[in-house]
Protein backbone atom coordinates (compact mmCIF):
# COMPACT_ATOMS: atom_id res chain seq x y z
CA UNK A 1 145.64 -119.00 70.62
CA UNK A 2 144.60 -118.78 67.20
CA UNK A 3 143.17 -115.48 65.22
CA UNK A 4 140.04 -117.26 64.72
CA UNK A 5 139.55 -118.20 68.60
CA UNK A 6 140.93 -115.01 69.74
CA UNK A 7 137.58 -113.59 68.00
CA UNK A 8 135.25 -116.19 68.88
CA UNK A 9 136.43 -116.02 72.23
CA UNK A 10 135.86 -111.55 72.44
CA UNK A 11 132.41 -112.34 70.41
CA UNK A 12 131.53 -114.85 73.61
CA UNK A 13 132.44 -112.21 75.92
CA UNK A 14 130.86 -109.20 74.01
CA UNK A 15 127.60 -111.35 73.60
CA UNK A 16 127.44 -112.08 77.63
CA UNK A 17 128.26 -108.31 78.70
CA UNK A 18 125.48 -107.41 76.41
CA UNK A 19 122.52 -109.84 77.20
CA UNK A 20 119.55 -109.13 78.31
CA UNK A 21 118.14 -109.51 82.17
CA UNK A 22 114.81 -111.47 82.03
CA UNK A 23 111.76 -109.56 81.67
CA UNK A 24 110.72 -108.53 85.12
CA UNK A 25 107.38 -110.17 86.25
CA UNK A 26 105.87 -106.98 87.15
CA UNK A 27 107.28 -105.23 84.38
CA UNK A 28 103.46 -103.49 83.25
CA UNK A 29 103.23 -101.42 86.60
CA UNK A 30 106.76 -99.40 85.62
CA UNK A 31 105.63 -99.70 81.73
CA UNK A 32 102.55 -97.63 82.06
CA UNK A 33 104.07 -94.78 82.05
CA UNK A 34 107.86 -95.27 81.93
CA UNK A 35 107.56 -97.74 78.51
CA UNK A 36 108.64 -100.98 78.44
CA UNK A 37 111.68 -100.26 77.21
CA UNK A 38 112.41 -97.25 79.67
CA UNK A 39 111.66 -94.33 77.32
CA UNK A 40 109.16 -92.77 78.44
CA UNK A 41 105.51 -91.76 76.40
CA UNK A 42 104.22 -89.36 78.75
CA UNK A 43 105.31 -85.66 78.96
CA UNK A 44 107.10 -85.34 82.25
CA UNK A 45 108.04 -88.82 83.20
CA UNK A 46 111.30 -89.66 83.36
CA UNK A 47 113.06 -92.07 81.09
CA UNK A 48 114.79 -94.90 82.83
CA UNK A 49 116.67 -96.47 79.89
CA UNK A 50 120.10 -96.87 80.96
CA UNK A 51 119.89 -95.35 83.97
CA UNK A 52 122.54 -96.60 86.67
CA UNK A 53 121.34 -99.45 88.18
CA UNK A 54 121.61 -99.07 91.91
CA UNK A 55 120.51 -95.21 90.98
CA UNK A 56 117.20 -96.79 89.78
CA UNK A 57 116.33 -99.35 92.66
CA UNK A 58 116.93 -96.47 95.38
CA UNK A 59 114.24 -94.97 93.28
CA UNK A 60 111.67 -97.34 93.07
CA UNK A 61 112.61 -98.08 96.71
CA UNK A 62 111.77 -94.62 97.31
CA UNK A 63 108.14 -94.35 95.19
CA UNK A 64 107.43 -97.99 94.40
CA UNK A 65 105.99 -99.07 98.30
CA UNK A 66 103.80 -102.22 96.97
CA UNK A 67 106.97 -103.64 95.37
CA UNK A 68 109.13 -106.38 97.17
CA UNK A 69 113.35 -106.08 97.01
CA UNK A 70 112.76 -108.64 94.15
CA UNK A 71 110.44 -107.19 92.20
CA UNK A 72 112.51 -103.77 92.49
CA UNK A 73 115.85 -105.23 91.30
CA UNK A 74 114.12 -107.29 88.50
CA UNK A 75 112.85 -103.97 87.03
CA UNK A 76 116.19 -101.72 87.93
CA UNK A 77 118.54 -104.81 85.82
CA UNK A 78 115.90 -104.42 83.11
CA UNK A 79 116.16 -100.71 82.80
CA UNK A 80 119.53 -100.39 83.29
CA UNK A 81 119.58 -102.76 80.51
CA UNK A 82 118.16 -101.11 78.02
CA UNK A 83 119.61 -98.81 75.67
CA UNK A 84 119.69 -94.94 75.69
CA UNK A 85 117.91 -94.53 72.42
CA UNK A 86 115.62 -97.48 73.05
CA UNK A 87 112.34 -95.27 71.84
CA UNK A 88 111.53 -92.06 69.75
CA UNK A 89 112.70 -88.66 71.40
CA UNK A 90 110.58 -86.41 72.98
């Protein structure tokens, strides 16, 4: 394999680790107060930017009753997703 598709070929892979889930459906009723991007704007809720992702469904499966198993693993691949420093610091 060739220098030039070795790269192509870790820029493919690097590109597909890194994408994006779709943005959940019912994204607004985590977004509220948890931002859309998982960093929170209210003083005293958590941030759920790159939180583990099983971490965060057990959560929502926990406090989020009027979601369905879909909804809740749309929204826990999206914030998992996102990055750490996805919003201003607090």
């Amino acid at each position: 394999m060739s220098p030039a598709s070795l790269a192509l070929t870790a820029l493919l892979f690097a590109t597909a680790a890194h994408a994006q889930p779709p943005k959940p459906t019912r994204l607004g009723l985590c977004a509220a107060c948890h931002g859309e991007n998982g960093v929170a704007n209210v003083k005293g809720v958590p941030h759920l930017a790159a939180q583990d992702r099983d971490y965060l469904a057990a959560a929502m499966r926990a406090a989020a009753g009027a979601l369905s198993d879909r909804d809740i693993d749309e929204l826990a691949d999206w914030y998992a997703a996102q990055p750490r420093d996805a919003g201003a610091a607090r």
